[in-house]
Protein backbone atom coordinates (compact mmCIF):
# COMPACT_ATOMS: atom_id res chain seq x y z
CA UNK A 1 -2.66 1.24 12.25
CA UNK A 2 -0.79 3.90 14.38
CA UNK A 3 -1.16 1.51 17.27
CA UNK A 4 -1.30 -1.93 15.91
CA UNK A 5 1.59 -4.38 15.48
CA UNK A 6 2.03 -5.36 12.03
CA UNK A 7 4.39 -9.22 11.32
CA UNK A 8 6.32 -9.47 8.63
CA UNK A 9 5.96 -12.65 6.42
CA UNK A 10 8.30 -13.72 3.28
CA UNK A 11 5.81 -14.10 0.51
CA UNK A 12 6.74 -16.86 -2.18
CA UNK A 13 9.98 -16.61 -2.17
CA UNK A 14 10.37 -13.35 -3.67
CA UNK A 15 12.16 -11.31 -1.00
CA UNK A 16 9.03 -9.10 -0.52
CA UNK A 17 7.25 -9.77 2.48
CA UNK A 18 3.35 -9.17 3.31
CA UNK A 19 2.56 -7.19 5.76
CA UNK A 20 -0.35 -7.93 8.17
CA UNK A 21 -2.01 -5.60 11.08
CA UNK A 22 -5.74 -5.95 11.94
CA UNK A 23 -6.39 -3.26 9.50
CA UNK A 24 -5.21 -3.13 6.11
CA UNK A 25 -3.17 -5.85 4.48
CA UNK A 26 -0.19 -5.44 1.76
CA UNK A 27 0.35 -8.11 -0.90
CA UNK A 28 3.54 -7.46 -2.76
CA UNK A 29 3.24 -7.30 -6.23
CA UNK A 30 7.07 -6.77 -6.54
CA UNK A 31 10.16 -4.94 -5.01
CA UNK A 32 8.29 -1.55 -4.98
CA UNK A 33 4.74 -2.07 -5.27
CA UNK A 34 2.05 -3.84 -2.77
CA UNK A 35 -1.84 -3.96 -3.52
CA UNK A 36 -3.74 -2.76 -0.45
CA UNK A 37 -6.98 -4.95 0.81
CA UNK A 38 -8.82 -4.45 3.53
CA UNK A 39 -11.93 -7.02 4.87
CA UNK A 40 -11.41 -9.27 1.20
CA UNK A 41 -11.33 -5.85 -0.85
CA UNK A 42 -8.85 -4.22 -2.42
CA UNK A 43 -8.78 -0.65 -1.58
CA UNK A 44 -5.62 0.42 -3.74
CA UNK A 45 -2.22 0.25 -4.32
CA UNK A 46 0.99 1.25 -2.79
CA UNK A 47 4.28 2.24 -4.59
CA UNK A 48 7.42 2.96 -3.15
CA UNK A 49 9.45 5.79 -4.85
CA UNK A 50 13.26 6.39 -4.14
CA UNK A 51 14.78 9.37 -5.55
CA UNK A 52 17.27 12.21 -4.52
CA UNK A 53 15.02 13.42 -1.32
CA UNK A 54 14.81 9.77 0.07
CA UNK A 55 11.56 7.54 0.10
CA UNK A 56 8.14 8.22 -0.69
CA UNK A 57 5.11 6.21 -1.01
CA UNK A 58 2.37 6.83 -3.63
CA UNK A 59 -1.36 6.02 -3.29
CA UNK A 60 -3.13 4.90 -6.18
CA UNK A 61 -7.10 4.05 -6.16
CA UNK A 62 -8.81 2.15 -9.33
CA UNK A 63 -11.48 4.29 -10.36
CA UNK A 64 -14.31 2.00 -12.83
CA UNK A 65 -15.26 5.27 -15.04
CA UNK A 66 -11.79 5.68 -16.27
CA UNK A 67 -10.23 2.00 -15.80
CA UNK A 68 -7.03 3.33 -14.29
CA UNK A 69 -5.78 3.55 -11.16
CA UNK A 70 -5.55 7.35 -10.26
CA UNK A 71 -2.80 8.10 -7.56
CA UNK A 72 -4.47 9.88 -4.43
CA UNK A 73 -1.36 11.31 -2.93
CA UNK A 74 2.45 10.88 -2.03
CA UNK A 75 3.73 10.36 1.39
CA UNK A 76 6.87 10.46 3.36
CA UNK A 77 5.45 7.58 5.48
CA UNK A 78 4.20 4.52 3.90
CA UNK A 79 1.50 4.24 7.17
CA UNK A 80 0.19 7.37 6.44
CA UNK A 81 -0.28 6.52 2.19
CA UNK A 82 -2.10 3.52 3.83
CA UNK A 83 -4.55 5.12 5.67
CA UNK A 84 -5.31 7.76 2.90
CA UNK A 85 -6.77 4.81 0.97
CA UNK A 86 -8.69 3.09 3.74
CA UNK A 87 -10.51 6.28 4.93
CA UNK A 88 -10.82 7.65 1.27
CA UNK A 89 -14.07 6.93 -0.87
């Protein structure tokens, strides 16, 4: 995604907006909070946290044997939480 242009479209009305590349898509969920699909599949899903040392981004990935989503790592850049779930298994 490093290279690819990405459009912004408003989703339903609620303020969020999708984001689209050739890679990975986000479909908001809410203010904070997109679920990340790539091909038809979603891969995960992408929080934004604000606190006192700015913005951060968490990756979560559902895993079947526990039936949670289990975050994968936080990030200062939400591109970077984004490719963290599309390149891990």
């Amino acid at each position: 995604m490093s290279t690819q242009t990405m459009e912004r479209s408003e989703h339903r009305g609620t303020g969020a907006a999708a984001v689209r590349s050739t890679g990975p898509t986000l479909v908001p969920l809410g203010d904070a909070r997109w679920r990340v699909v790539l091909n038809g599949r979603i891969i995960g899903h992408l929080d934004e946290l604000r606190g006192d040392g700015g913005v951060r981004y968490r990756a979560s990935r559902y895993r079947r044997a526990t039936a949670a989503l289990v975050a994968v790592g936080d990030f200062s850049r939400r591109r970077d939480a984004i490719e963290t779930l599309r390149y891990a298994r």
